[in-house]
N, C-alpha and C. Protein backbone atom coordinates (compact mmCIF):
# COMPACT_ATOMS: atom_id res chain seq x y z
N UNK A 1 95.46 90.32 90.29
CA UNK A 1 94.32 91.19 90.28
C UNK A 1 94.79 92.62 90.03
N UNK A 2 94.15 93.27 89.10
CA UNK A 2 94.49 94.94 88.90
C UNK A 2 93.38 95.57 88.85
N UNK A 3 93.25 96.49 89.49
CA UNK A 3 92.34 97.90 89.95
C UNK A 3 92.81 98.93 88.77
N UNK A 4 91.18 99.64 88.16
CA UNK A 4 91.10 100.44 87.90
C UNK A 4 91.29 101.99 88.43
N UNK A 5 92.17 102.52 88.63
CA UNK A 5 91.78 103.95 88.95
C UNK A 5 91.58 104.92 88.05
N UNK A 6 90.20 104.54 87.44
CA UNK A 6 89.98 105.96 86.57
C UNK A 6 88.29 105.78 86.61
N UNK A 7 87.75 107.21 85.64
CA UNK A 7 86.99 106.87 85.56
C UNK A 7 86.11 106.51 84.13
N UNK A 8 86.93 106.15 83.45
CA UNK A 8 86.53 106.62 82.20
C UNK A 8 86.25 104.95 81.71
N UNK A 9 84.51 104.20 81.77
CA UNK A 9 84.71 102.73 81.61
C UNK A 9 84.88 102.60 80.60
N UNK A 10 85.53 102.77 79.06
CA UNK A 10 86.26 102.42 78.05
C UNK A 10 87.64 101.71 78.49
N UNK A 11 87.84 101.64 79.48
CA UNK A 11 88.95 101.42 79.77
C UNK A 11 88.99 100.07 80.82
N UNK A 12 87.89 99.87 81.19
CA UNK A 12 87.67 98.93 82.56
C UNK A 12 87.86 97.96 82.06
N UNK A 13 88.18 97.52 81.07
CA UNK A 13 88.21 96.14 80.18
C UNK A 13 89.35 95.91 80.77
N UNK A 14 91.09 96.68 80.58
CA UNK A 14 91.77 96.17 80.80
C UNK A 14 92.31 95.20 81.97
N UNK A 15 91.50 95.59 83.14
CA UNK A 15 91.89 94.72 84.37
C UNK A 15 91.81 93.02 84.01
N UNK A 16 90.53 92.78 83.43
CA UNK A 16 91.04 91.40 83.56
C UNK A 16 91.83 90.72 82.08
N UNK A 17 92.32 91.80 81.43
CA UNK A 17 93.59 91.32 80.24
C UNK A 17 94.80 91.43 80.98
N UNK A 18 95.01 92.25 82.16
CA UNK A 18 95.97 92.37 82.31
C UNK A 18 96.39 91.10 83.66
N UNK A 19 94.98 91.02 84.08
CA UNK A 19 95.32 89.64 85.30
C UNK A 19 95.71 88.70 84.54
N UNK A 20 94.85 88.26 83.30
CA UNK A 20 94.94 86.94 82.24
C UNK A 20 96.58 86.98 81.71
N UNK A 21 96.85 88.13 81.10
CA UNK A 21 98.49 88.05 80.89
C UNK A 21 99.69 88.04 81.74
N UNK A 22 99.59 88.59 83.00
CA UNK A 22 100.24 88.02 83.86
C UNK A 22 100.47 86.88 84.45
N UNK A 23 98.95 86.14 84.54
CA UNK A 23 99.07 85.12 85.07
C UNK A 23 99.71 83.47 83.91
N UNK A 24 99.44 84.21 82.63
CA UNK A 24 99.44 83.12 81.39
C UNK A 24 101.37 83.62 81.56
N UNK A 25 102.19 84.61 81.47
CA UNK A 25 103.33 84.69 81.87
C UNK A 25 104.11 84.21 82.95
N UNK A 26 103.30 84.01 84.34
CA UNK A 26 103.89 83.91 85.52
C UNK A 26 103.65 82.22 85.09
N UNK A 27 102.84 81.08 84.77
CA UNK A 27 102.22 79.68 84.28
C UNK A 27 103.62 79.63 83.54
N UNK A 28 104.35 80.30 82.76
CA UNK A 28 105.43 80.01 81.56
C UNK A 28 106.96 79.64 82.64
N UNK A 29 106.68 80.07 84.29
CA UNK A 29 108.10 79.55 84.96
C UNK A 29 107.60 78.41 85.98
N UNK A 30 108.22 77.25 85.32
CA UNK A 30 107.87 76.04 85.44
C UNK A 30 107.63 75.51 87.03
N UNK A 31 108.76 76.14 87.60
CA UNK A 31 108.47 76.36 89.22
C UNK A 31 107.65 76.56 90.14
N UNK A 32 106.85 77.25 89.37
CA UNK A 32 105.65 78.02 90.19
C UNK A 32 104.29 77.10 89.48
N UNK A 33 103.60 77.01 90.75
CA UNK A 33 102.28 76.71 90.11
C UNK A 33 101.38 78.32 90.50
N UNK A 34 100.56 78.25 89.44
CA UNK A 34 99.71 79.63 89.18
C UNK A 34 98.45 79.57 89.03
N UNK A 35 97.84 80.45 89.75
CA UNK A 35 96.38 80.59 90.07
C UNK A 35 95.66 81.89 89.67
N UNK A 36 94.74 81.89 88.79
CA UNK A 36 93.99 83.86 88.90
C UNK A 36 93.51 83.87 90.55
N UNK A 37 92.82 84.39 90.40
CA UNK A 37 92.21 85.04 91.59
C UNK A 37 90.83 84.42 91.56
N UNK A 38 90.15 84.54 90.63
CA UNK A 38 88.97 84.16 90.42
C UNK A 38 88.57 82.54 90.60
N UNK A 39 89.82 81.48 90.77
CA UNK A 39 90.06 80.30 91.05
C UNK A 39 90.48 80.22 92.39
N UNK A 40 91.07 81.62 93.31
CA UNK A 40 91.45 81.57 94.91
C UNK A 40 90.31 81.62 95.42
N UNK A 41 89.10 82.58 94.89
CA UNK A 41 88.13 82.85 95.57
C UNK A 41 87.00 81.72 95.57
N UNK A 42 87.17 80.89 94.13
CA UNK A 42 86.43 79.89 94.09
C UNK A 42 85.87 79.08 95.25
N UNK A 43 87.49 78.42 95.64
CA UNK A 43 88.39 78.00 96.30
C UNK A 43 87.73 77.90 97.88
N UNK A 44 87.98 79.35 98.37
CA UNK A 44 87.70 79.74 99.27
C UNK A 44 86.80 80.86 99.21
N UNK A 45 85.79 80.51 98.92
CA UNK A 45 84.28 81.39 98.78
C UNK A 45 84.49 82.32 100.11
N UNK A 46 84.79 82.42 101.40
CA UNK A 46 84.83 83.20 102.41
C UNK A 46 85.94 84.38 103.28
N UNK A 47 86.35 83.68 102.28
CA UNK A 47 87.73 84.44 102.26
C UNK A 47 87.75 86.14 102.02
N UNK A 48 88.00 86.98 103.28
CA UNK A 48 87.22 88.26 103.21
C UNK A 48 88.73 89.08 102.03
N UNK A 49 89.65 88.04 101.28
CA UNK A 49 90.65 88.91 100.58
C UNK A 49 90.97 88.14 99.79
N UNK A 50 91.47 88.76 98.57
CA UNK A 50 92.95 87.40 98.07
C UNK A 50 93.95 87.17 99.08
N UNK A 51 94.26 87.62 99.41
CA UNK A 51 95.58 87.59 100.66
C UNK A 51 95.07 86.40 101.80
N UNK A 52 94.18 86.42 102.28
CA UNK A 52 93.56 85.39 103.14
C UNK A 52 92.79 84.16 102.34
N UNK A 53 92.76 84.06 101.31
CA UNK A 53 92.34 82.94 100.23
C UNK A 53 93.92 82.33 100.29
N UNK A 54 94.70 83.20 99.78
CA UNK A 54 95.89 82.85 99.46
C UNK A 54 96.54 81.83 100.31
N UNK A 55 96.66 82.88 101.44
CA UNK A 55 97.43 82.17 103.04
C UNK A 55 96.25 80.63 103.19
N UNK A 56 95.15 80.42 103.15
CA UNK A 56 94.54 79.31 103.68
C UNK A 56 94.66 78.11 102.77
N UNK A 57 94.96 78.62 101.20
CA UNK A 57 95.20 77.30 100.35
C UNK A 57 96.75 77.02 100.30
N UNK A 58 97.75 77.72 100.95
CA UNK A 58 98.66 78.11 100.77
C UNK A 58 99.76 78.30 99.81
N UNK A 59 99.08 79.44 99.15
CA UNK A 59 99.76 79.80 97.97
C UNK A 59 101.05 81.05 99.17
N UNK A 60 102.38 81.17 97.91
CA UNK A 60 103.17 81.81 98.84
C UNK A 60 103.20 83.06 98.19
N UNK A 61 102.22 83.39 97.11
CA UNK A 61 102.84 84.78 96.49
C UNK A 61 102.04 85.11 95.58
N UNK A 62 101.05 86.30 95.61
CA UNK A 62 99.97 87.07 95.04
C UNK A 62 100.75 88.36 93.92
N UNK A 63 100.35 88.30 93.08
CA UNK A 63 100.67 89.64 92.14
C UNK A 63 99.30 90.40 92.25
N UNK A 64 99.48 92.02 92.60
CA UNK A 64 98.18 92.81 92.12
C UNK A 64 98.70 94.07 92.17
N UNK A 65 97.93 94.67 91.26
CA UNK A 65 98.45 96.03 90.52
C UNK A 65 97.17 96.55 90.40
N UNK A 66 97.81 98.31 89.63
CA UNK A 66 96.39 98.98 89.64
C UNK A 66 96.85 99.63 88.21
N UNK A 67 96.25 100.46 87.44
CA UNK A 67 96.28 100.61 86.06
C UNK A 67 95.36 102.24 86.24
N UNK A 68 95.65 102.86 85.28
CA UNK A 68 94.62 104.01 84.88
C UNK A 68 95.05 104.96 84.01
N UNK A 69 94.31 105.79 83.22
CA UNK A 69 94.34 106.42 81.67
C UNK A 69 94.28 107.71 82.15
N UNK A 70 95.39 108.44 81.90
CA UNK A 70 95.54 109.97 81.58
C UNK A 70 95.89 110.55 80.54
N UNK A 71 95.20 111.49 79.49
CA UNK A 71 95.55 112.05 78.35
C UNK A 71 96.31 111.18 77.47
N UNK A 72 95.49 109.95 77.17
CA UNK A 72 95.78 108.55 75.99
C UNK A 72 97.27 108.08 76.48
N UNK A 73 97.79 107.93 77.88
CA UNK A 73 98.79 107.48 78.40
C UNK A 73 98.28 106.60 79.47
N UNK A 74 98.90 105.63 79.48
CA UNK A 74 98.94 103.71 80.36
C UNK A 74 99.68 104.04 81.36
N UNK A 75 99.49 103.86 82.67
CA UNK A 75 99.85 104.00 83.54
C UNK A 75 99.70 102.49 84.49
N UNK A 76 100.91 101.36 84.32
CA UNK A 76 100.83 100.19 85.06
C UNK A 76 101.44 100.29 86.28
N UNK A 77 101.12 99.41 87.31
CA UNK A 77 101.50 99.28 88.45
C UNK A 77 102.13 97.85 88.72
N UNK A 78 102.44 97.13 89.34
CA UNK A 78 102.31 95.68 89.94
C UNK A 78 103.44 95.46 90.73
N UNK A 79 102.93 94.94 92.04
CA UNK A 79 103.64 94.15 93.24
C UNK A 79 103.65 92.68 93.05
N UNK A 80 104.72 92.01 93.58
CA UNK A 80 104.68 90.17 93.75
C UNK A 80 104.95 90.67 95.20
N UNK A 81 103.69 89.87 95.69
CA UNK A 81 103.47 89.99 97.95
C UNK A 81 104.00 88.47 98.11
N UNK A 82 105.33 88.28 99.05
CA UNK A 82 104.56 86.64 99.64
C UNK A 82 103.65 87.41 100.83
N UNK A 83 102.86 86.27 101.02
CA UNK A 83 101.43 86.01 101.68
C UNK A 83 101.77 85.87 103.41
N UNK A 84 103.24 84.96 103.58
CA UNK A 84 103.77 84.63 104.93
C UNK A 84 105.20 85.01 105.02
N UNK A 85 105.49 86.12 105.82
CA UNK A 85 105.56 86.79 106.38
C UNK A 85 104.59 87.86 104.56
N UNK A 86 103.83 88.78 104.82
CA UNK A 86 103.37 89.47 104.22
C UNK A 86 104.32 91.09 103.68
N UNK A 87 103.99 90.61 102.78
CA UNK A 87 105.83 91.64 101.93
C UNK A 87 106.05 91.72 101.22
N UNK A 88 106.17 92.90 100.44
CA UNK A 88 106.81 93.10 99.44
C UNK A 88 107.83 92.53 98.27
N UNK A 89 107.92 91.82 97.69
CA UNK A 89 109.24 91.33 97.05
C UNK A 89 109.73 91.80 95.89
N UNK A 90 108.86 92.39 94.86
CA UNK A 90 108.66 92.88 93.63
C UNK A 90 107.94 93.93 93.22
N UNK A 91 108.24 94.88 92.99
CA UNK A 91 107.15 95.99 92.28
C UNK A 91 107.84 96.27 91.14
N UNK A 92 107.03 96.78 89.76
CA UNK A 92 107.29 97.29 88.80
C UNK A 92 106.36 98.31 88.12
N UNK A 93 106.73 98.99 87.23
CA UNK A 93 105.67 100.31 86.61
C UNK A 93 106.17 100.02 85.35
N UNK A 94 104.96 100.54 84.04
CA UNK A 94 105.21 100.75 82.73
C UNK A 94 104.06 101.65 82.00
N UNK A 95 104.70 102.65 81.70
CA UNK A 95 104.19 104.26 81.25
C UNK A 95 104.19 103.98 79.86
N UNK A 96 102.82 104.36 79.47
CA UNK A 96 103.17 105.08 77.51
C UNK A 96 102.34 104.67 76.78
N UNK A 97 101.97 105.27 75.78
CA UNK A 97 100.67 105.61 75.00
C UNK A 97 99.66 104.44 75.27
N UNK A 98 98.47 104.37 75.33
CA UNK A 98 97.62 103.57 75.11
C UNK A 98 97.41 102.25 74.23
N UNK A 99 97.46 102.50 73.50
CA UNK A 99 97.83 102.03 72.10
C UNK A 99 98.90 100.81 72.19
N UNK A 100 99.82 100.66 73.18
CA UNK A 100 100.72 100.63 73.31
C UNK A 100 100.76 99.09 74.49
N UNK A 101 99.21 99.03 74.79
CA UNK A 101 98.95 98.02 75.78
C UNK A 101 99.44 96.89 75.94
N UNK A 102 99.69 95.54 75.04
CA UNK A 102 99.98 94.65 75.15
C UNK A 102 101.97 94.91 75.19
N UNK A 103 102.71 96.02 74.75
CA UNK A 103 104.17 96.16 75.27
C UNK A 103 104.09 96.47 76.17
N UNK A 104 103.32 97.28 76.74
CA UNK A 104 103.65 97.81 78.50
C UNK A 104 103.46 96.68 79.44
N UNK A 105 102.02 95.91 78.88
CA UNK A 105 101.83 94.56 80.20
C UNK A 105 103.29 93.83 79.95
N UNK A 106 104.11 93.52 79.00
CA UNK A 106 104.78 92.68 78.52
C UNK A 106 105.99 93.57 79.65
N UNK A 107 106.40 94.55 79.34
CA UNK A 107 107.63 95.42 79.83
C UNK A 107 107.00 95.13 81.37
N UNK A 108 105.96 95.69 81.99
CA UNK A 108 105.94 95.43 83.52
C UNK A 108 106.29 93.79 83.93
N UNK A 109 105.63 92.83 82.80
CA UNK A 109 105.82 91.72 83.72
C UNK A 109 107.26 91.18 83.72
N UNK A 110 107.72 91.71 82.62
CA UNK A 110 109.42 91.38 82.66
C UNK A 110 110.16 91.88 84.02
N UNK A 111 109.84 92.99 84.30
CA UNK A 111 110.37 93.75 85.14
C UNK A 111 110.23 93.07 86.32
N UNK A 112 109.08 92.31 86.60
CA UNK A 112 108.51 91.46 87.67
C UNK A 112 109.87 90.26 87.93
N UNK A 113 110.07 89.87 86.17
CA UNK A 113 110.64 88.69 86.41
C UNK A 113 112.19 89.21 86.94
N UNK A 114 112.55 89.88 86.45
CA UNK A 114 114.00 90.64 86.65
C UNK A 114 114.48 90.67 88.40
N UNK A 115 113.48 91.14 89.14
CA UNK A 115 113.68 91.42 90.36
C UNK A 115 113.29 89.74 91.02
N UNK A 116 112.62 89.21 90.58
CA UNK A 116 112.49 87.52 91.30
C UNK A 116 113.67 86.34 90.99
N UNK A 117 114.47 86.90 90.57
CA UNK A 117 115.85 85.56 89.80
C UNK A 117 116.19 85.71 90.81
């Protein structure tokens, strides 16, 4: 899941390209089985979080990031949480032109993978 922080909705599109490509990347390591979010919540309709969807189907590890546009510059975020003990394991960032969208999701999620080997 990735959060917008801006305000400019030309831009609000990217959150769910950038959940869809992460998650179609994170599906490519055979190890892991992978879920959007929108299939946790399904799931567990009551679930007052992803994090508590997560923990009850027991998935062990949520990616979510936040994204936002300053002066035609991409500004990515993204954490990998496990769910039990709740924590940090992974964060990554990827800066630079707009334009530029589908290398930066690509460069953050690498970065993801780099720190999980």
């Amino acid at each position: 899941d990735f959060e917008y922080y801006g305000s400019d909705e030309n831009y609000r599109w990217m959150d769910r390209v950038l959940s869809q490509d992460v998650v179609t990347a994170f599906s490519e390591i055979h190890q892991l089985d992978v879920y959007d979010e929108n299939m946790l919540r399904f799931v567990t309709r009551d679930a007052a979080d992803v994090i508590e969807a997560a923990q009850r189907v027991g998935v062990k590890f949520v990616v979510q990031g936040a994204y936002w546009v300053q002066n035609d510059q991409l500004s990515l975020n993204a954490q990998v949480k496990s769910v039990r003990p709740l924590q940090m394991v992974a964060s990554a960032r990827a800066q630079g032109p707009v334009d530029q969208f589908a290398k930066l999701t690509a460069d953050l999620t690498l970065r993801l993978f780099d720190q999980l080997k």
